[in-house]
Protein backbone atom coordinates (compact mmCIF):
# COMPACT_ATOMS: atom_id res chain seq x y z
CA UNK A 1 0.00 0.00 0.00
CA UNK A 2 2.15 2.58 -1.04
CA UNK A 3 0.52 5.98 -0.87
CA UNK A 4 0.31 8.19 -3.89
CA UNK A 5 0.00 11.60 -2.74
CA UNK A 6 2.53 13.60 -0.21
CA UNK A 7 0.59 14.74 3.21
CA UNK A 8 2.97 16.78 5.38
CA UNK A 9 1.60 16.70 8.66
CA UNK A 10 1.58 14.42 11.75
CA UNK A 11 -0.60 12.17 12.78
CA UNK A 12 -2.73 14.86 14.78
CA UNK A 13 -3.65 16.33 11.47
CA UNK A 14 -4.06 13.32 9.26
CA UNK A 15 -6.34 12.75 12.43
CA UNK A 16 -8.58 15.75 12.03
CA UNK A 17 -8.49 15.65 8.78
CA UNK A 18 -9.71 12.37 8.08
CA UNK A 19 -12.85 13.11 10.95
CA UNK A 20 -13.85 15.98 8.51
CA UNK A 21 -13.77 13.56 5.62
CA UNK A 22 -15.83 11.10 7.19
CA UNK A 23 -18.14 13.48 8.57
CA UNK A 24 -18.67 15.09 5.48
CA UNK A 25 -19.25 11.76 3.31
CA UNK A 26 -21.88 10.83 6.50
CA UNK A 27 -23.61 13.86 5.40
CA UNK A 28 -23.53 13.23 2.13
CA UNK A 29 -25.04 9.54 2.32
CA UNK A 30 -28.02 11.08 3.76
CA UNK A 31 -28.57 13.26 0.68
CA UNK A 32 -31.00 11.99 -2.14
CA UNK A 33 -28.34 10.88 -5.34
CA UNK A 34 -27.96 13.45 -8.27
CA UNK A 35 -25.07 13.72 -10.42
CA UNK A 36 -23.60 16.51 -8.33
CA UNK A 37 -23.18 14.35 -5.36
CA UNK A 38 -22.01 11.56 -6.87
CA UNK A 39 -18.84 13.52 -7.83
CA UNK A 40 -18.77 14.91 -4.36
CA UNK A 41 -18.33 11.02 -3.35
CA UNK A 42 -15.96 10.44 -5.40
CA UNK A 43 -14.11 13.45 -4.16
CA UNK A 44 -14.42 12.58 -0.72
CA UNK A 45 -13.60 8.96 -1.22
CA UNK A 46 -10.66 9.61 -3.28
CA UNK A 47 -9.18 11.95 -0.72
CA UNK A 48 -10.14 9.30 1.57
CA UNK A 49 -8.14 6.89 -0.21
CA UNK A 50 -5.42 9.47 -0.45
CA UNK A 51 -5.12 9.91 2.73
CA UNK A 52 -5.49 6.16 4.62
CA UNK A 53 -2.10 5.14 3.15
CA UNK A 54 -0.69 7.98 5.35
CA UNK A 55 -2.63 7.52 8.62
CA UNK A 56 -1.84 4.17 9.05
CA UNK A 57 1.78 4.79 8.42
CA UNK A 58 1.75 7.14 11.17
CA UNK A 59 0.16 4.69 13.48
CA UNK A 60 2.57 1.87 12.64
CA UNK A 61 5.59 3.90 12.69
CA UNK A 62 7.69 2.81 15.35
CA UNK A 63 5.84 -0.80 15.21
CA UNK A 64 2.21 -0.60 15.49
CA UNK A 65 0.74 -0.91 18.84
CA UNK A 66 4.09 -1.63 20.33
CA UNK A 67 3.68 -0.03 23.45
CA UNK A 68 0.90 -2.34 24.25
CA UNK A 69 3.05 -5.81 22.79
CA UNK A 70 5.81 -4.58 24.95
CA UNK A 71 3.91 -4.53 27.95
CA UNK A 72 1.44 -7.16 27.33
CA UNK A 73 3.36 -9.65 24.89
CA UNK A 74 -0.10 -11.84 24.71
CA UNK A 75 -1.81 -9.34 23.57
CA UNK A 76 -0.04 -9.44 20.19
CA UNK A 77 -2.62 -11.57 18.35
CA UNK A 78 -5.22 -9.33 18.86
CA UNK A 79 -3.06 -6.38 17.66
CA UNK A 80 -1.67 -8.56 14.61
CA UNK A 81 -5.39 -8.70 13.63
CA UNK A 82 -6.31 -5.06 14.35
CA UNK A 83 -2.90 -4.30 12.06
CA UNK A 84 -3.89 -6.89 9.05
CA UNK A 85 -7.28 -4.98 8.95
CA UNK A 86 -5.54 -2.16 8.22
CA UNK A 87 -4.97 -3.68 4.72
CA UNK A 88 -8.52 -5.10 4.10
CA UNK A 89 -10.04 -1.55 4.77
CA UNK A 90 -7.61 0.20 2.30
CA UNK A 91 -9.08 -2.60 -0.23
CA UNK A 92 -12.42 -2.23 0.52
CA UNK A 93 -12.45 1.44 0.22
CA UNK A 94 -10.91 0.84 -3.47
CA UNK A 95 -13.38 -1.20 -3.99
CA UNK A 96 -15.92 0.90 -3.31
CA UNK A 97 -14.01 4.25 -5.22
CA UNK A 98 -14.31 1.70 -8.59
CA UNK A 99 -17.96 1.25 -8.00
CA UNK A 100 -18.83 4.75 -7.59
CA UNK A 101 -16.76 5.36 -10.85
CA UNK A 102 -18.52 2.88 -12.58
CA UNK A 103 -21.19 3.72 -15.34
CA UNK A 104 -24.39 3.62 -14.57
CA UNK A 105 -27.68 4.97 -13.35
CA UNK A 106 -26.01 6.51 -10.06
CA UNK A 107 -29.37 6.73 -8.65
CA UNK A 108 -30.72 3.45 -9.60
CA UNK A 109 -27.49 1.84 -7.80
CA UNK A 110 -26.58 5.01 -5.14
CA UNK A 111 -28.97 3.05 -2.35
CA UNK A 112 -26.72 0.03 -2.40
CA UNK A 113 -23.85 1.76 -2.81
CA UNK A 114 -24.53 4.23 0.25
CA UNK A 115 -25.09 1.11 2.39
CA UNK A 116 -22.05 -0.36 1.50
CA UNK A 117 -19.97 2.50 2.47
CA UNK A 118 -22.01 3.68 5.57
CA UNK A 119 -21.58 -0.32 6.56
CA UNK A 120 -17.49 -0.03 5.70
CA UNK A 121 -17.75 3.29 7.57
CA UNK A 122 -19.05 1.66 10.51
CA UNK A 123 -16.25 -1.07 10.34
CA UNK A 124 -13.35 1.51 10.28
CA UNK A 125 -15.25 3.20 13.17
CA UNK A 126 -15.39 -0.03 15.03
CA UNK A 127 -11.25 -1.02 14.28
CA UNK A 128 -10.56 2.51 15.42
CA UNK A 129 -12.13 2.48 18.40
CA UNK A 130 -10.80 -1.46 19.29
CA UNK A 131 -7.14 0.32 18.73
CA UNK A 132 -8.22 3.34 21.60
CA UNK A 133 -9.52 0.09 23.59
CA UNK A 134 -6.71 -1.64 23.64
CA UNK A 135 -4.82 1.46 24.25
CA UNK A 136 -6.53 2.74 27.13
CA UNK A 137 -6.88 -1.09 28.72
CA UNK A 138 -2.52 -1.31 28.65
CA UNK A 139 -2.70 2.40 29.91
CA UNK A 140 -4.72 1.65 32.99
CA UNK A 141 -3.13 -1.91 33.65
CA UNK A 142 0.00 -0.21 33.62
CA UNK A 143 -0.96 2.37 35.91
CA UNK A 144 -2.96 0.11 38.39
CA UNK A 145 -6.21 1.88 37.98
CA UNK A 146 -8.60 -0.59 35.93
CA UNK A 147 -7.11 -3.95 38.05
């Protein structure tokens, strides 16, 4: 996964940044399908797809997770599986860029489409807040306060 476009900022932007996007294309998967916002999906998912390559970079540099590995070494299947989903989102989401792109009567297919990325929306939401779980979990073992 080797990202296409340069983004220059840490991982506190990339952070923000890729909120707005998601919040925006939430928005826009409430809106009824015209031609006009089917090219502001495929704006927002392509800067979406732009812009995963670098997140997850920042997450896994330094080894992903490895503050929690280090201090919980049996933990490390469960963030081996949070990091190989990493690479199944990044497909998914190209997947669903090509079938936006496709040809078609966008508002004869925009229903199914919509569901299929509010449902991969929902599945990054879910890996991102498993990482913060297992985060905060290490944190507070580590600090004696959720013993």
């Amino acid at each position: 996964m080797q990202p296409k476009r340069l983004y220059r900022y840490d991982s506190a932007f990339l952070a923000k940044l890729e909120y707005l996007l998601l919040g925006d294309l939430r928005l826009l998967l409430v809106e009824p399908p015209t031609p006009e916002s089917r090219h502001q999906l495929v704006t927002l998912l392509d800067e979406l797809f732009g812009m995963l390559p670098f997140r997850i970079a920042a997450k896994e540099e330094g080894g992903y997770l490895t503050d929690v590995t280090k201090s919980f070494p049996g933990w490390g299947d469960q963030v081996q599986a949070l990091g190989a989903e990493h690479g199944i989102l990044y497909e998914e989401l190209r997947e669903l860029r090509a079938a936006v792109n496709e040809d078609g009567d966008f508002p004869a297919h925009a229903a199914g489409l919509f569901s299929r990325i509010g449902e991969w929306m929902e599945r990054y939401a879910r890996h991102e807040k498993e990482e913060r779980r297992l985060l905060q979990i290490a944190t507070n073992l580590e600090l004696g306060v959720g013993a």
